[in-house]
N, C-alpha and C. Protein backbone atom coordinates (compact mmCIF):
# COMPACT_ATOMS: atom_id res chain seq x y z
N UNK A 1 -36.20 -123.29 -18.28
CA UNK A 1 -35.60 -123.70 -17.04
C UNK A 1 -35.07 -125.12 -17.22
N UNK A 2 -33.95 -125.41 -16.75
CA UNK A 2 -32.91 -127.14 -17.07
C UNK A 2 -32.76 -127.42 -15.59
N UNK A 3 -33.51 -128.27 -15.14
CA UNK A 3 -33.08 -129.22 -14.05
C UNK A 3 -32.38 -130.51 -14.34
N UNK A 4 -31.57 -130.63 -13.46
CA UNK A 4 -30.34 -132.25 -13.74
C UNK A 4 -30.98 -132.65 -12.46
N UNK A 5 -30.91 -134.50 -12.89
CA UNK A 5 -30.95 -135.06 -11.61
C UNK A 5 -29.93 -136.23 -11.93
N UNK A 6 -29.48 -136.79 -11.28
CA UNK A 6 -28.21 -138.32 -11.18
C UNK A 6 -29.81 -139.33 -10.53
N UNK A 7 -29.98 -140.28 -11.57
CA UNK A 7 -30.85 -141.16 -11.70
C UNK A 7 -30.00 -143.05 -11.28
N UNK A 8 -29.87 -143.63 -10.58
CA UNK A 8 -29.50 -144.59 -10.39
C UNK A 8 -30.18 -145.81 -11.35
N UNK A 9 -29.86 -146.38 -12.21
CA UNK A 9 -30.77 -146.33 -13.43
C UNK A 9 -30.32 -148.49 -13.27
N UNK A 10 -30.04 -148.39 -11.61
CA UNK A 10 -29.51 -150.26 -11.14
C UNK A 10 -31.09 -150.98 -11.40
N UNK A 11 -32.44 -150.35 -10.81
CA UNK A 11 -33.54 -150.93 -10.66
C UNK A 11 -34.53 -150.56 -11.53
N UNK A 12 -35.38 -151.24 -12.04
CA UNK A 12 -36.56 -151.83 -12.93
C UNK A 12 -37.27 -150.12 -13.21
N UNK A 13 -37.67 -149.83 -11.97
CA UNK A 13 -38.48 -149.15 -11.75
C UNK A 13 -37.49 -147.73 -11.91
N UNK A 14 -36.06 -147.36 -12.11
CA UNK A 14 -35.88 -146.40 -12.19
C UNK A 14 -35.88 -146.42 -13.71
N UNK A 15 -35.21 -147.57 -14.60
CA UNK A 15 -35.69 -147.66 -15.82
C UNK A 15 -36.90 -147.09 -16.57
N UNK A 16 -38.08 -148.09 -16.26
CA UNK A 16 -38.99 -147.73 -16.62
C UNK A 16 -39.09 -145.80 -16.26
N UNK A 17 -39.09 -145.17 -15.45
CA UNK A 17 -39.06 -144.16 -15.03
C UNK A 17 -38.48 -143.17 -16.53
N UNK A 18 -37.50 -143.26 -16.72
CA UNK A 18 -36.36 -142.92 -17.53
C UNK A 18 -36.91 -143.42 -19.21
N UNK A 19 -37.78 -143.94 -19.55
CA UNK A 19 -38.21 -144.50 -20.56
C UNK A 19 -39.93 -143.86 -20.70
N UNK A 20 -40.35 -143.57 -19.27
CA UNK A 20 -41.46 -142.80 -19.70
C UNK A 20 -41.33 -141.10 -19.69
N UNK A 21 -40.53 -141.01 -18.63
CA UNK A 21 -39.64 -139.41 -19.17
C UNK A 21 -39.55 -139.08 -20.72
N UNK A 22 -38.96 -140.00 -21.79
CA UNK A 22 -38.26 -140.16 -23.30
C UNK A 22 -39.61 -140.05 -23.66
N UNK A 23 -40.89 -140.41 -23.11
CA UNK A 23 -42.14 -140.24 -24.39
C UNK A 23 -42.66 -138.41 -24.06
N UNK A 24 -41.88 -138.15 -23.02
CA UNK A 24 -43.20 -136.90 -22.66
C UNK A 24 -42.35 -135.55 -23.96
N UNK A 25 -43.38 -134.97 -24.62
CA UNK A 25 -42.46 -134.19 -25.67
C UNK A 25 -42.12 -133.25 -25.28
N UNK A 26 -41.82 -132.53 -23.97
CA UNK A 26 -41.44 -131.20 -23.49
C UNK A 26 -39.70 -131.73 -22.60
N UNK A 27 -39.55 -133.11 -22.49
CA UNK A 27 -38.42 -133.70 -21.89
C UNK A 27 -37.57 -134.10 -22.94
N UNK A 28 -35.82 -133.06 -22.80
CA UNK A 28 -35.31 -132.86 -23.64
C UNK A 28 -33.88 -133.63 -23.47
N UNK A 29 -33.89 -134.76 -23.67
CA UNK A 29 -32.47 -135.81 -22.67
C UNK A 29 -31.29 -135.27 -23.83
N UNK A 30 -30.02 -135.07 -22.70
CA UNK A 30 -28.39 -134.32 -23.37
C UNK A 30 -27.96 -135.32 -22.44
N UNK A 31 -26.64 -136.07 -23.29
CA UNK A 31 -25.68 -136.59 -22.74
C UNK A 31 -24.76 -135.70 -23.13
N UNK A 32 -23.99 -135.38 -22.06
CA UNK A 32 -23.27 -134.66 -21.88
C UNK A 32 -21.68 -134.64 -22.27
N UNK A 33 -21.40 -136.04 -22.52
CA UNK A 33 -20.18 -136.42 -22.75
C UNK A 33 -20.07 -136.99 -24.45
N UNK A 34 -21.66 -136.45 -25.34
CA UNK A 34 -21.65 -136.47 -26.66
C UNK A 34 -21.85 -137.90 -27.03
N UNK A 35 -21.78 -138.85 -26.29
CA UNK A 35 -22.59 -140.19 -26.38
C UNK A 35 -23.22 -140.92 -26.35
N UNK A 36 -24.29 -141.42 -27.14
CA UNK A 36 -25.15 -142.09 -26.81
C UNK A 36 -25.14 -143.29 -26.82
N UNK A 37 -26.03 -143.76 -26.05
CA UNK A 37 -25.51 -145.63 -25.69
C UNK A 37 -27.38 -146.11 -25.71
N UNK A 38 -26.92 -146.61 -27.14
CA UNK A 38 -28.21 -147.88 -27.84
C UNK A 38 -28.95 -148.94 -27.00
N UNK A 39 -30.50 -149.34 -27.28
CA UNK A 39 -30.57 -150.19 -26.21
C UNK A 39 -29.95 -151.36 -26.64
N UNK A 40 -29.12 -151.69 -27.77
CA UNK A 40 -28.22 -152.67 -28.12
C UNK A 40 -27.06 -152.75 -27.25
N UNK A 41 -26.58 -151.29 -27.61
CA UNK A 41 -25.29 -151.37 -26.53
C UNK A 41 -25.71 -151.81 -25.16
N UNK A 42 -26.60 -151.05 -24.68
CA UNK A 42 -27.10 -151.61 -22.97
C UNK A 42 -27.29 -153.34 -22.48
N UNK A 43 -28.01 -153.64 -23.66
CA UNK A 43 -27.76 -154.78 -23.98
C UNK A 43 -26.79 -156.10 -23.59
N UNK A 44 -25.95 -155.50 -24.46
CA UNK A 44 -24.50 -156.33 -24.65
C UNK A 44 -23.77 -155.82 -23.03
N UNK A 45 -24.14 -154.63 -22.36
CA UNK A 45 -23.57 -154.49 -21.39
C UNK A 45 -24.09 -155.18 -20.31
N UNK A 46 -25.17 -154.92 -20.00
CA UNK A 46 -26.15 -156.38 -19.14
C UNK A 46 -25.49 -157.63 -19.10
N UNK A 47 -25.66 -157.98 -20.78
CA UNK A 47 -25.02 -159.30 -20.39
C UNK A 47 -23.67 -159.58 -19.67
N UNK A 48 -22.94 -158.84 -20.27
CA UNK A 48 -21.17 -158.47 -19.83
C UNK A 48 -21.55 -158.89 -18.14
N UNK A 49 -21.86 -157.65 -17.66
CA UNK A 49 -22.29 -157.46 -16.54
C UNK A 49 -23.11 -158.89 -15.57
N UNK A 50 -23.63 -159.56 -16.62
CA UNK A 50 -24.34 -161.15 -15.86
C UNK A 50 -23.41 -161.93 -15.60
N UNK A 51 -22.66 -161.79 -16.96
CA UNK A 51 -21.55 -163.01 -17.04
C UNK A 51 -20.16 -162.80 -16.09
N UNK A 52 -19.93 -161.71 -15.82
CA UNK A 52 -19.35 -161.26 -14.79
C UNK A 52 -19.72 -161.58 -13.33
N UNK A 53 -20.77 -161.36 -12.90
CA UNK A 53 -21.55 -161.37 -11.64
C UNK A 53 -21.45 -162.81 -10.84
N UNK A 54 -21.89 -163.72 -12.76
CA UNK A 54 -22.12 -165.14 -11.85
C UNK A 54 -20.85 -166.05 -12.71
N UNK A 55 -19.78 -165.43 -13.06
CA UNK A 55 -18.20 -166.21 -13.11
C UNK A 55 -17.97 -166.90 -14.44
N UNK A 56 -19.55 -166.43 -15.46
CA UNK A 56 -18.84 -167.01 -17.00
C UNK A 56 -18.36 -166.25 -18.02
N UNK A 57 -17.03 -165.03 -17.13
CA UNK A 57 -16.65 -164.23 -18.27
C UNK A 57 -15.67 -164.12 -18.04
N UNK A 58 -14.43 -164.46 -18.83
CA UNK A 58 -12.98 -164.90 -18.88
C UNK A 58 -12.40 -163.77 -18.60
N UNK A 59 -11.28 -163.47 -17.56
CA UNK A 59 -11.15 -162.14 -17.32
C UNK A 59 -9.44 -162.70 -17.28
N UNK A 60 -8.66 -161.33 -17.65
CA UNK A 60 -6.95 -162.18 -17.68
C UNK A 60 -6.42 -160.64 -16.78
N UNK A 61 -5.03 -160.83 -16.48
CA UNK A 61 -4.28 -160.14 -15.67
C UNK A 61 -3.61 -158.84 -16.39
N UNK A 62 -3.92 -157.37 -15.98
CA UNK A 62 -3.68 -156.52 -17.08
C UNK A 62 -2.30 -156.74 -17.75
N UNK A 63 -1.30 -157.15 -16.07
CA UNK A 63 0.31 -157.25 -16.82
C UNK A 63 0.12 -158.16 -17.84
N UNK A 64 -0.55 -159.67 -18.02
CA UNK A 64 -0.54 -160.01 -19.14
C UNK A 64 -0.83 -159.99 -20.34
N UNK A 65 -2.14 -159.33 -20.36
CA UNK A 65 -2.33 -157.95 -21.35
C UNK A 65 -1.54 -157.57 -22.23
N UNK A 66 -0.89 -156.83 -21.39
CA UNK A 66 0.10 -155.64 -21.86
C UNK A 66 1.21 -156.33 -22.24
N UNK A 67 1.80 -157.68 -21.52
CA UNK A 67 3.09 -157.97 -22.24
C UNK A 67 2.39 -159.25 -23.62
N UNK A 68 1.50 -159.18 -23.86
CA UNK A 68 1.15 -159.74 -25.06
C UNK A 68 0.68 -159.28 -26.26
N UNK A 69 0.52 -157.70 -25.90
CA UNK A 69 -0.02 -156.69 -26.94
C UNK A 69 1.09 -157.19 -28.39
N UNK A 70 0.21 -156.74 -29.27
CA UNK A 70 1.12 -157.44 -30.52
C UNK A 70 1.56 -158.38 -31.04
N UNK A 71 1.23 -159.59 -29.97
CA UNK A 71 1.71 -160.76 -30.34
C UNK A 71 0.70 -161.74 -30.64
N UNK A 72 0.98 -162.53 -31.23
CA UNK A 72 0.13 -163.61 -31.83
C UNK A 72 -1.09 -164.31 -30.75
N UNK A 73 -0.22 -164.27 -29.95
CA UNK A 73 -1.12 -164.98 -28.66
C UNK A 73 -2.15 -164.09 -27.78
N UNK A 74 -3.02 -163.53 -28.40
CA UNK A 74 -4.61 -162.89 -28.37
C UNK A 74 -5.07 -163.41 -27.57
N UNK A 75 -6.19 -162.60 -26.65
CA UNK A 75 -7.56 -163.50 -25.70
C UNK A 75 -8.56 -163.08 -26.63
N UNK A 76 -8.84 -163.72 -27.21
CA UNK A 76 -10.43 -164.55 -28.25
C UNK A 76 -11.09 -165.04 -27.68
């Protein structure tokens, strides 16, 4: 029998939740979209996500983006 649930995975406690699920050996986790995401990757996304929140992450305008693709003048 496969039950799905949509886990809001914003708070501590749904985490932890989701991490003691992963030890029980009869709980069989499928991502569904064939990807898995490292607690490295989660990681690096947190932070993204901090530095975003509280304004120390350089963000530029897509049109400028796009009219700079290819050119020397990169956001580094």
């Amino acid at each position: 029998m496969t039950h799905t649930s949509d886990i809001d995975t914003s708070s501590k406690k749904a985490k932890a939740l989701l991490e003691y699920l992963r030890t029980l050996e009869f709980i069989k986790e499928e991502n569904h979209d064939g990807f898995v995401l490292t607690d490295e990757h989660t990681k690096i996304l947190e932070q993204r996500r901090e530095n975003r929140m509280n304004g120390t992450s350089k963000t530029h305008a897509w049109d400028d983006v796009k009219n700079n693709l290819g050119s020397k003048n990169k956001y580094y």
